[in-house]
Every structure is written in C-alpha cells, then in structure tokens.
N, C-alpha and C. Protein backbone atom coordinates (compact mmCIF):
# COMPACT_ATOMS: atom_id res chain seq x y z
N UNK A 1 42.74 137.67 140.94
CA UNK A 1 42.26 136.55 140.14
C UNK A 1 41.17 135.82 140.92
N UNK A 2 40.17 135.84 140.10
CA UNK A 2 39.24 134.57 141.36
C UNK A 2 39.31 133.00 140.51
N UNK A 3 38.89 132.57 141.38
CA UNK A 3 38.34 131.22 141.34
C UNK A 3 36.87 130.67 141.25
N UNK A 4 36.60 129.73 140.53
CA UNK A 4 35.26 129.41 140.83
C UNK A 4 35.61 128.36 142.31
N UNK A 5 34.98 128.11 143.54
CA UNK A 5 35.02 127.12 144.05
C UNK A 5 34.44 125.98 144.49
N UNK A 6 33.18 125.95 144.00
CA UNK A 6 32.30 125.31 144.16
C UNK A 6 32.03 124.39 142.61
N UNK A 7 31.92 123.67 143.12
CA UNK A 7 31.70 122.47 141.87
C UNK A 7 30.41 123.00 140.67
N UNK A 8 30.14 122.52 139.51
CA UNK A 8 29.82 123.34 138.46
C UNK A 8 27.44 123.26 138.86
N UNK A 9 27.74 121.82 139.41
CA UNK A 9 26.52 121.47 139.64
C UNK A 9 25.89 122.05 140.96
N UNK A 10 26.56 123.09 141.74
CA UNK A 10 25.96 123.64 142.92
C UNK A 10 26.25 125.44 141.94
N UNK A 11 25.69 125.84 141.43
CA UNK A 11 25.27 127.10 141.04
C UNK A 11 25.17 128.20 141.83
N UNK A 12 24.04 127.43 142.55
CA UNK A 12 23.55 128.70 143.84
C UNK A 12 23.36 127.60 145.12
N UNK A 13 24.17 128.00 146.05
CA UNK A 13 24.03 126.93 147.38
C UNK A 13 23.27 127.13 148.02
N UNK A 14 22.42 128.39 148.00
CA UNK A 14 20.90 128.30 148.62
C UNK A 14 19.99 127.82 148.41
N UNK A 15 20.25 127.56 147.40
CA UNK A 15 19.21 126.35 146.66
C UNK A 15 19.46 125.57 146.39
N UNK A 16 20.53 124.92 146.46
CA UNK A 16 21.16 123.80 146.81
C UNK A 16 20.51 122.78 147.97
N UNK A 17 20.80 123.64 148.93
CA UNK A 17 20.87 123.59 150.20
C UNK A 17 18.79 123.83 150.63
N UNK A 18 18.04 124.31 149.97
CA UNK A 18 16.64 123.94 150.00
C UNK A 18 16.17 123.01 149.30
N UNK A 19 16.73 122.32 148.31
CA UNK A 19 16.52 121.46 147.27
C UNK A 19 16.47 120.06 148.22
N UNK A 20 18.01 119.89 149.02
CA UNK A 20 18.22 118.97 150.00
C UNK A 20 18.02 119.25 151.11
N UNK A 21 17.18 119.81 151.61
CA UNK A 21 17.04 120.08 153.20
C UNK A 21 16.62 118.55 153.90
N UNK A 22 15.45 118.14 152.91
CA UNK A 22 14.55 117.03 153.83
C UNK A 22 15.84 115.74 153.78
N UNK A 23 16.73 115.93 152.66
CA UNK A 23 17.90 114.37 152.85
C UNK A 23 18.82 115.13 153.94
N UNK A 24 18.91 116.15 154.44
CA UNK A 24 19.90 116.01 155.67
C UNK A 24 19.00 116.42 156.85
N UNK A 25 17.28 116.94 157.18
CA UNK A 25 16.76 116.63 157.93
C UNK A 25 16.54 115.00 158.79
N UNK A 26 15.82 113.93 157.22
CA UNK A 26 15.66 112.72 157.78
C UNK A 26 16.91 112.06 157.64
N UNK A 27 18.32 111.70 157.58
CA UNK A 27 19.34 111.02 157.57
C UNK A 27 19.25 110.28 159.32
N UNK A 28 19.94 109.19 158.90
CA UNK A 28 19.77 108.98 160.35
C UNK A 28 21.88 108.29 160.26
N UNK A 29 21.73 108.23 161.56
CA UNK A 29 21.27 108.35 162.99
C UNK A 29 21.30 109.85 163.46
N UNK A 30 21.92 110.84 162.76
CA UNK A 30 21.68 112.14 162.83
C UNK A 30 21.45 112.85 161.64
N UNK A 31 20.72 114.32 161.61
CA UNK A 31 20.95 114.73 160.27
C UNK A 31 22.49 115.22 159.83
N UNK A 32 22.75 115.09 158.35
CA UNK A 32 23.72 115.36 157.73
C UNK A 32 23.20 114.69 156.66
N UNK A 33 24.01 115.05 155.53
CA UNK A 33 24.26 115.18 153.94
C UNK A 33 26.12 114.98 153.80
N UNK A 34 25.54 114.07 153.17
CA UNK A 34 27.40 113.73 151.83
C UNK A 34 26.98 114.64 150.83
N UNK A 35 27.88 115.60 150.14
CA UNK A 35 27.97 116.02 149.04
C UNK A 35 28.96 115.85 148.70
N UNK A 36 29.28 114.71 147.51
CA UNK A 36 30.42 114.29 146.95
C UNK A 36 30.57 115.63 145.97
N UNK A 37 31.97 115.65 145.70
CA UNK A 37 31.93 116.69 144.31
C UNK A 37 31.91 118.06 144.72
N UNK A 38 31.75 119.09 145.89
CA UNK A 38 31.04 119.60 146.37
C UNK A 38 32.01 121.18 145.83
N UNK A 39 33.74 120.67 145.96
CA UNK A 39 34.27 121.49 145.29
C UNK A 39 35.08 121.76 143.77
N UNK A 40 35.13 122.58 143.02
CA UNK A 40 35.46 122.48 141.74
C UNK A 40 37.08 121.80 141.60
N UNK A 41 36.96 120.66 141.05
CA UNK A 41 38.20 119.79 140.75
C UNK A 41 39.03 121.05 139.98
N UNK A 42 39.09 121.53 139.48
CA UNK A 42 40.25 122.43 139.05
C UNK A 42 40.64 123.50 139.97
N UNK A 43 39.43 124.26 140.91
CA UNK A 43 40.13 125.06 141.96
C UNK A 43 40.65 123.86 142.95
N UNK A 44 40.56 122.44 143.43
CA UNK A 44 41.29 121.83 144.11
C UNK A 44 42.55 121.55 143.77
N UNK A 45 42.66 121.20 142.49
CA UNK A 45 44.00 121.18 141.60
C UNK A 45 44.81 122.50 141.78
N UNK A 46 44.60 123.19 141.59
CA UNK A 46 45.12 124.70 141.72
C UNK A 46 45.88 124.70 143.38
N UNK A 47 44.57 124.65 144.56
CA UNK A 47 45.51 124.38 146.23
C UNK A 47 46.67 123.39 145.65
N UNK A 48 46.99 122.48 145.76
CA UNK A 48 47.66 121.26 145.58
C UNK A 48 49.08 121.80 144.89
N UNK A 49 49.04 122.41 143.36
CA UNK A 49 50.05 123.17 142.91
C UNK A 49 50.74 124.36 144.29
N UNK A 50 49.62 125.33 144.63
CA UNK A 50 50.02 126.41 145.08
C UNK A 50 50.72 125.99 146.84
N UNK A 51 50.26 124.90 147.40
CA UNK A 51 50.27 125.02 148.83
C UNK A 51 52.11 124.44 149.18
N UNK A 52 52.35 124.85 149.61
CA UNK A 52 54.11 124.91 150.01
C UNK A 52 54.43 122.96 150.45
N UNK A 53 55.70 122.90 150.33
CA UNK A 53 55.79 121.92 150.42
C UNK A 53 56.77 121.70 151.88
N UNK A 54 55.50 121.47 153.23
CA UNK A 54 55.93 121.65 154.57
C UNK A 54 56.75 120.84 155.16
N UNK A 55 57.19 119.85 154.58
CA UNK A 55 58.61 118.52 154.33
C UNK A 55 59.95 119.43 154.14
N UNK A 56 59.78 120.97 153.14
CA UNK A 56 61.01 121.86 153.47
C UNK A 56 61.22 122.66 154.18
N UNK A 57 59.60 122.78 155.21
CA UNK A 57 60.30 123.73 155.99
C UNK A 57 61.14 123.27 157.15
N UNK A 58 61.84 124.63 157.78
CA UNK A 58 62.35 124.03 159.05
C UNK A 58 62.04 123.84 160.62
N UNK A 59 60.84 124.09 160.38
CA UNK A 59 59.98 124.13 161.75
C UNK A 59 59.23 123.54 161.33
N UNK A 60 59.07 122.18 161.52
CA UNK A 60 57.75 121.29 161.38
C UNK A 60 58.00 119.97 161.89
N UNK A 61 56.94 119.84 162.42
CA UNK A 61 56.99 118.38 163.12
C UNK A 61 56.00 117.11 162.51
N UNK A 62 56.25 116.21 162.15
CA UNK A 62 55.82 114.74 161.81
C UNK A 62 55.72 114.21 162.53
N UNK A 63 54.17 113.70 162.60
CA UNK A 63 53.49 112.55 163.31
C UNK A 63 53.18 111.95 162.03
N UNK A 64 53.45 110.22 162.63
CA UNK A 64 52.52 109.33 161.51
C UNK A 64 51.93 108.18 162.44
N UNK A 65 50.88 107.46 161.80
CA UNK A 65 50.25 106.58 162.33
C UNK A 65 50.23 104.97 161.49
N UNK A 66 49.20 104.70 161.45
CA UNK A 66 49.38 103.43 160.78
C UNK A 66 48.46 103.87 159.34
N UNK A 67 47.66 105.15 159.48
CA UNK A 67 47.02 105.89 158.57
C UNK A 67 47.33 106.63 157.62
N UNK A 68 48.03 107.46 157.98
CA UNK A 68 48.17 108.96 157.43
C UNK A 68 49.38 109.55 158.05
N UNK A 69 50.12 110.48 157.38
CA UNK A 69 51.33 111.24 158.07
C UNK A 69 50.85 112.29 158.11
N UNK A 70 51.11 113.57 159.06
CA UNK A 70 50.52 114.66 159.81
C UNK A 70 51.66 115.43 159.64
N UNK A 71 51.54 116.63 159.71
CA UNK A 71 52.77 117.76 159.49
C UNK A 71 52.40 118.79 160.17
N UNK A 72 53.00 119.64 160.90
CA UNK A 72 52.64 120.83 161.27
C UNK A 72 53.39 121.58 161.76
N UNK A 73 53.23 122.71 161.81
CA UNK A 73 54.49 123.56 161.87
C UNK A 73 54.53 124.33 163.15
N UNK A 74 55.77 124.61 163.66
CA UNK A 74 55.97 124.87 165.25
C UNK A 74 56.25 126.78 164.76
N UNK A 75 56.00 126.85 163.73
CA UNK A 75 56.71 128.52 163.94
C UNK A 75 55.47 128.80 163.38
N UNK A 76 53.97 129.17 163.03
CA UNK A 76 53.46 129.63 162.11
C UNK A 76 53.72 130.91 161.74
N UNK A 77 54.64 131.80 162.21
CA UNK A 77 55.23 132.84 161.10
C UNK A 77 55.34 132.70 159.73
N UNK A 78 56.00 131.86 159.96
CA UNK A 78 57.09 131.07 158.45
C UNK A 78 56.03 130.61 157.76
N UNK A 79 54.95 130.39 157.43
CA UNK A 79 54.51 129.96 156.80
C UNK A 79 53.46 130.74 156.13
N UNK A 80 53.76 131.09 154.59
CA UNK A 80 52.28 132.28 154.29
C UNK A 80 52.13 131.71 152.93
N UNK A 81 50.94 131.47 153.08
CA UNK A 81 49.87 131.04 152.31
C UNK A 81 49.57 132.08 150.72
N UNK A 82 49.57 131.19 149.76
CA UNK A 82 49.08 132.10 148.50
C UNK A 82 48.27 132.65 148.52
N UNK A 83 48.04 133.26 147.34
CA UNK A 83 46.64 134.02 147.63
C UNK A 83 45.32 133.26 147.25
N UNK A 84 46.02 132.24 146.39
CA UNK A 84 44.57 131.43 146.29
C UNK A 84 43.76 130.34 147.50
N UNK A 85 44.72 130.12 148.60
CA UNK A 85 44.53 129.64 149.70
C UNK A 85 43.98 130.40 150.58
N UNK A 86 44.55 131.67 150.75
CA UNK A 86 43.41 132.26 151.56
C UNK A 86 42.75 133.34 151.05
N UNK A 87 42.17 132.78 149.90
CA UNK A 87 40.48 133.18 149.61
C UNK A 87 39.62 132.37 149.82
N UNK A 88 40.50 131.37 150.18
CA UNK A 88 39.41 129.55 150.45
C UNK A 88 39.38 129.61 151.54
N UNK A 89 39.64 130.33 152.21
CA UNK A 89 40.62 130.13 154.04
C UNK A 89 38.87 131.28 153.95
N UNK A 90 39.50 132.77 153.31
CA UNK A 90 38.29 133.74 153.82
C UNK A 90 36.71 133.56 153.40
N UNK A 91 36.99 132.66 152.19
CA UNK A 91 35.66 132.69 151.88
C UNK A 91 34.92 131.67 152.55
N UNK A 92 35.31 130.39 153.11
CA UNK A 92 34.66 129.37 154.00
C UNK A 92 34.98 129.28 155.03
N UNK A 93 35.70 129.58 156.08
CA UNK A 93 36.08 129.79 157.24
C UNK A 93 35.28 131.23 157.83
N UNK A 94 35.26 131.89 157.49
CA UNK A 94 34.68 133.35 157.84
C UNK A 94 33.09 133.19 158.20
C-alpha cells in the first residue's frame, strides 16, 4: 500500500526546494526555511493510528520534564514498527 507523504502543495520537492532556495539562502541569523504543512495530514493521521502504544510495553522508560513526557524503550527488539512507519523511516531517513 503506499502513501502519499508529502503535503498536496509540494508536488515535486525539487522544485519546491528551487522555488525557495533564495528564502532559506537569505534567512537570518542562519539559512533555513519553516515549511509549515510540509507533510500530508492524512498520512500523519495514519502514523498516530498505526504507531504502538509504548505506555504497554514492558521495557520502557519515562522521563518527564516540566515540558513534555519522553518514552523509550530499553529492549529495541520488542518493538516493530508497521509497515507504514517504516516507509517513512526508509523513505526520509535513507
């Protein structure tokens, strides 16, 4: 099954990505670009359904802050990913 993953308004990211060159050339104080939107709200919806819920597993450890709670898992055996996760894993990580 694929996915689209890229949001509907980036078509082709090479041209995307020449369209905006000069807003993440001149940005200051360094170059970079925000692209809000950047991935398709329904393939993000889709991770969210598919990704395991790491609160059941039994190897995982919790950190929290005054921010955010952190999870991570001490066995990564135990833990395997759908298939729609790692096509997101191979297709942007790679």
């Amino acid at each position: 099954m694929s996915y689209r993953f890229l949001d509907k308004k980036i078509k082709d990211l090479k041209n995307f990505a020449l369209i905006n060159k000069e807003i993440y050339q001149s940005a200051k104080p360094f170059p970079h670009i925000v692209i809000d939107n950047f991935f398709s709200e329904d393939f993000l919806n889709k991770i969210l359904v598919e990704f395991p819920d790491l609160e059941k597993e039994g190897s995982v450890k919790k950190f929290k802050d005054g921010f955010s709670i952190k999870l991570a898992l001490t066995k990564i055996i135990k833990f395997i990913f759908p298939k729609i996760i790692l096509n997101f894993f191979r297709k942007f990580i790679n």
